[in-house]
Protein backbone atom coordinates (compact mmCIF):
# COMPACT_ATOMS: atom_id res chain seq x y z
CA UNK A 1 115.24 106.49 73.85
CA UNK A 2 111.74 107.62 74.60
CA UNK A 3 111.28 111.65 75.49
CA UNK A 4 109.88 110.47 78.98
CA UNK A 5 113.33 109.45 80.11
CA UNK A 6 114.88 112.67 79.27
CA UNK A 7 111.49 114.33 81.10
CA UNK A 8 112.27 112.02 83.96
CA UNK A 9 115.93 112.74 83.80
CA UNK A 10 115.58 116.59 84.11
CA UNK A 11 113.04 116.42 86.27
CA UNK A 12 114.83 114.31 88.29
CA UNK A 13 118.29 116.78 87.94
CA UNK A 14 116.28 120.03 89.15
CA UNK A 15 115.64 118.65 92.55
CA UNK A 16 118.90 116.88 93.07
CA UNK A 17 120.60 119.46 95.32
CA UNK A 18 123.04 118.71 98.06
CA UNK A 19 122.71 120.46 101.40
CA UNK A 20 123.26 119.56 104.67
CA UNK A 21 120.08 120.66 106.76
CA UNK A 22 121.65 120.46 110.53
CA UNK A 23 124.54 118.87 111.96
CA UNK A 24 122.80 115.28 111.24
CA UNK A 25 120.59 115.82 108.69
CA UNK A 26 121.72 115.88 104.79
CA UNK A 27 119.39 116.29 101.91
CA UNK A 28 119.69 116.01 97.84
CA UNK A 29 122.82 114.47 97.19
CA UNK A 30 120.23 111.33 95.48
CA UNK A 31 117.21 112.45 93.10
CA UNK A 32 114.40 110.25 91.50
CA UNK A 33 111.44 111.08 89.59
CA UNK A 34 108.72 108.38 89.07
CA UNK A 35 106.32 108.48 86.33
CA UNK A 36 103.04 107.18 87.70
CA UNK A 37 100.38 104.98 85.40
CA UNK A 38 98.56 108.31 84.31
CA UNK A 39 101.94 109.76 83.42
CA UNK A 40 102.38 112.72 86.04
CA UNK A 41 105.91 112.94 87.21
CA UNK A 42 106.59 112.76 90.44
CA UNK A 43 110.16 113.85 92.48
CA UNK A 44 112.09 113.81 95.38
CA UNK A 45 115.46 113.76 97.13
CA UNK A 46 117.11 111.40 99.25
CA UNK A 47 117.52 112.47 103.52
CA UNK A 48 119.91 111.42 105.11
CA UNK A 49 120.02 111.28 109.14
CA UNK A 50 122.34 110.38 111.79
CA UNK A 51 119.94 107.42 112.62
CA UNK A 52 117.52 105.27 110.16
CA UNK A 53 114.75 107.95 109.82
CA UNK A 54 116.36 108.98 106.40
CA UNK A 55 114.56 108.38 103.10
CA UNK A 56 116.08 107.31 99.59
CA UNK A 57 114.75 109.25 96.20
CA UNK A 58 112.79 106.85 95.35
CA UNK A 59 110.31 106.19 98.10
CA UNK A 60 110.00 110.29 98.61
CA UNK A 61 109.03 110.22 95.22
CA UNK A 62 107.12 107.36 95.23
CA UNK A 63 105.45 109.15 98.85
CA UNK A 64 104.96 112.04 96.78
CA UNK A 65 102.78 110.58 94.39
CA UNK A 66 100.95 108.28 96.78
CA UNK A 67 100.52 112.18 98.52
CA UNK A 68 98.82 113.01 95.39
CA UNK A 69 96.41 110.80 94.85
CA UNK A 70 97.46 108.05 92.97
CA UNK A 71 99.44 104.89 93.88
CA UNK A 72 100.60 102.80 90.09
CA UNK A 73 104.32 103.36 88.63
CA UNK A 74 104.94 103.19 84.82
CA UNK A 75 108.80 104.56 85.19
CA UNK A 76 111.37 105.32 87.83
CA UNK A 77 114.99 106.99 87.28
CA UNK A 78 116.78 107.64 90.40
CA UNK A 79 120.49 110.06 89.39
CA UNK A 80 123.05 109.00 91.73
CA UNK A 81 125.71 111.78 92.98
CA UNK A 82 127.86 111.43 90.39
CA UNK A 83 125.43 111.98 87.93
CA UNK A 84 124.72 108.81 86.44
CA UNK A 85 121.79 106.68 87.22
CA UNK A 86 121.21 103.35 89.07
CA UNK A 87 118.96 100.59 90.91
CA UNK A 88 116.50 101.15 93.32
CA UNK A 89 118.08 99.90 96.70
CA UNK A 90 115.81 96.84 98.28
CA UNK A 91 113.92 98.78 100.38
CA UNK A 92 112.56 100.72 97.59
CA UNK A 93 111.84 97.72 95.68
CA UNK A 94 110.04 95.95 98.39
CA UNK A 95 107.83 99.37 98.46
CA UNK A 96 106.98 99.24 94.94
CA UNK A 97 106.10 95.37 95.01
CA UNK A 98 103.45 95.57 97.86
CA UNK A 99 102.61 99.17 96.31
CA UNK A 100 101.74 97.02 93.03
CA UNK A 101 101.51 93.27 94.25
CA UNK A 102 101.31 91.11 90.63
CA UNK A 103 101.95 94.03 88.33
CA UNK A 104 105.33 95.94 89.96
CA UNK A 105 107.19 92.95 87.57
CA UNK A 106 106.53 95.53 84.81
CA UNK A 107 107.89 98.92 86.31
CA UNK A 108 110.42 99.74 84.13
CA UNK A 109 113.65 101.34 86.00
CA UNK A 110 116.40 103.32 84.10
CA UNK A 111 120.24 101.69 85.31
CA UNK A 112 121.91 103.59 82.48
CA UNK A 113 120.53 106.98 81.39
CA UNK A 114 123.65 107.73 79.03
CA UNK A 115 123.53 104.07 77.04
CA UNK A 116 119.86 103.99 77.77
CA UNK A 117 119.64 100.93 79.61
CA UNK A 118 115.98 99.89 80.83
CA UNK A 119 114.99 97.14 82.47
CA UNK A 120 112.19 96.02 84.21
CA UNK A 121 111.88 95.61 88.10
CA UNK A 122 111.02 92.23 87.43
CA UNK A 123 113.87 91.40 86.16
CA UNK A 124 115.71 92.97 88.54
CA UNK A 125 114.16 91.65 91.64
CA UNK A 126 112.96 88.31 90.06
CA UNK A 127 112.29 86.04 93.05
CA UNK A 128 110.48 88.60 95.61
CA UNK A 129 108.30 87.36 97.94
CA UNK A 130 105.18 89.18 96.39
CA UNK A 131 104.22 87.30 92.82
């Protein structure tokens, strides 16, 4: 496996940090760290609210780098809260196909850091409504 997953992976780890905020609002129990096209590294944590104002990982992250300056993902690894990594949910797809409209097909996501498991978000999301 490439060192940029395991630099994604920690990076990714060293935000991920469950707290609950206020008596509706939870933070940190999902972490994701995007690698953008110039390969910076970009985190964040998921919020959770008591309405649909909350966040996943992957967007913050993905809002983090956008925050930054730049707007084209190479990588993304999101660590779920038992540890082990997963898919992007759809709403975080959908971001990163109009984020990327005719290249997001080539993002590569991590669904298995401990086998090392890549695939690309085109083959994940293979039909979206963006070509």
């Amino acid at each position: 496996m490439e060192e940029i997953w395991n630099n994604l992976y920690e990076a990714a780890k060293a935000v991920q940090n469950e707290r609950q905020i206020s008596g509706t609002v939870s933070a940190g129990e999902v972490s994701a760290a995007v690698e953008s096209v110039s390969g910076r590294i970009y985190t964040g944590v998921c919020i959770d609210t008591a309405s649909s104002l909350g966040i996943c990982a992957e967007r913050n992250a993905i809002f983090n780098m956008i925050t930054r300056g730049e707007s084209e993902i190479r990588r993304v690894l999101a660590i779920l809260p038992d540890g082990k990594t997963g898919a992007p949910c759809g709403a975080c797809r959908e971001l990163m196909a109009q984020l990327m409209p005719g290249r997001y097909q080539n993002i590569e996501i991590m669904l298995d850091y401990e086998s090392g498991r890549i695939i690309t978000l085109g083959e994940l999301t293979p039909e979206w409504w963006i070509k």
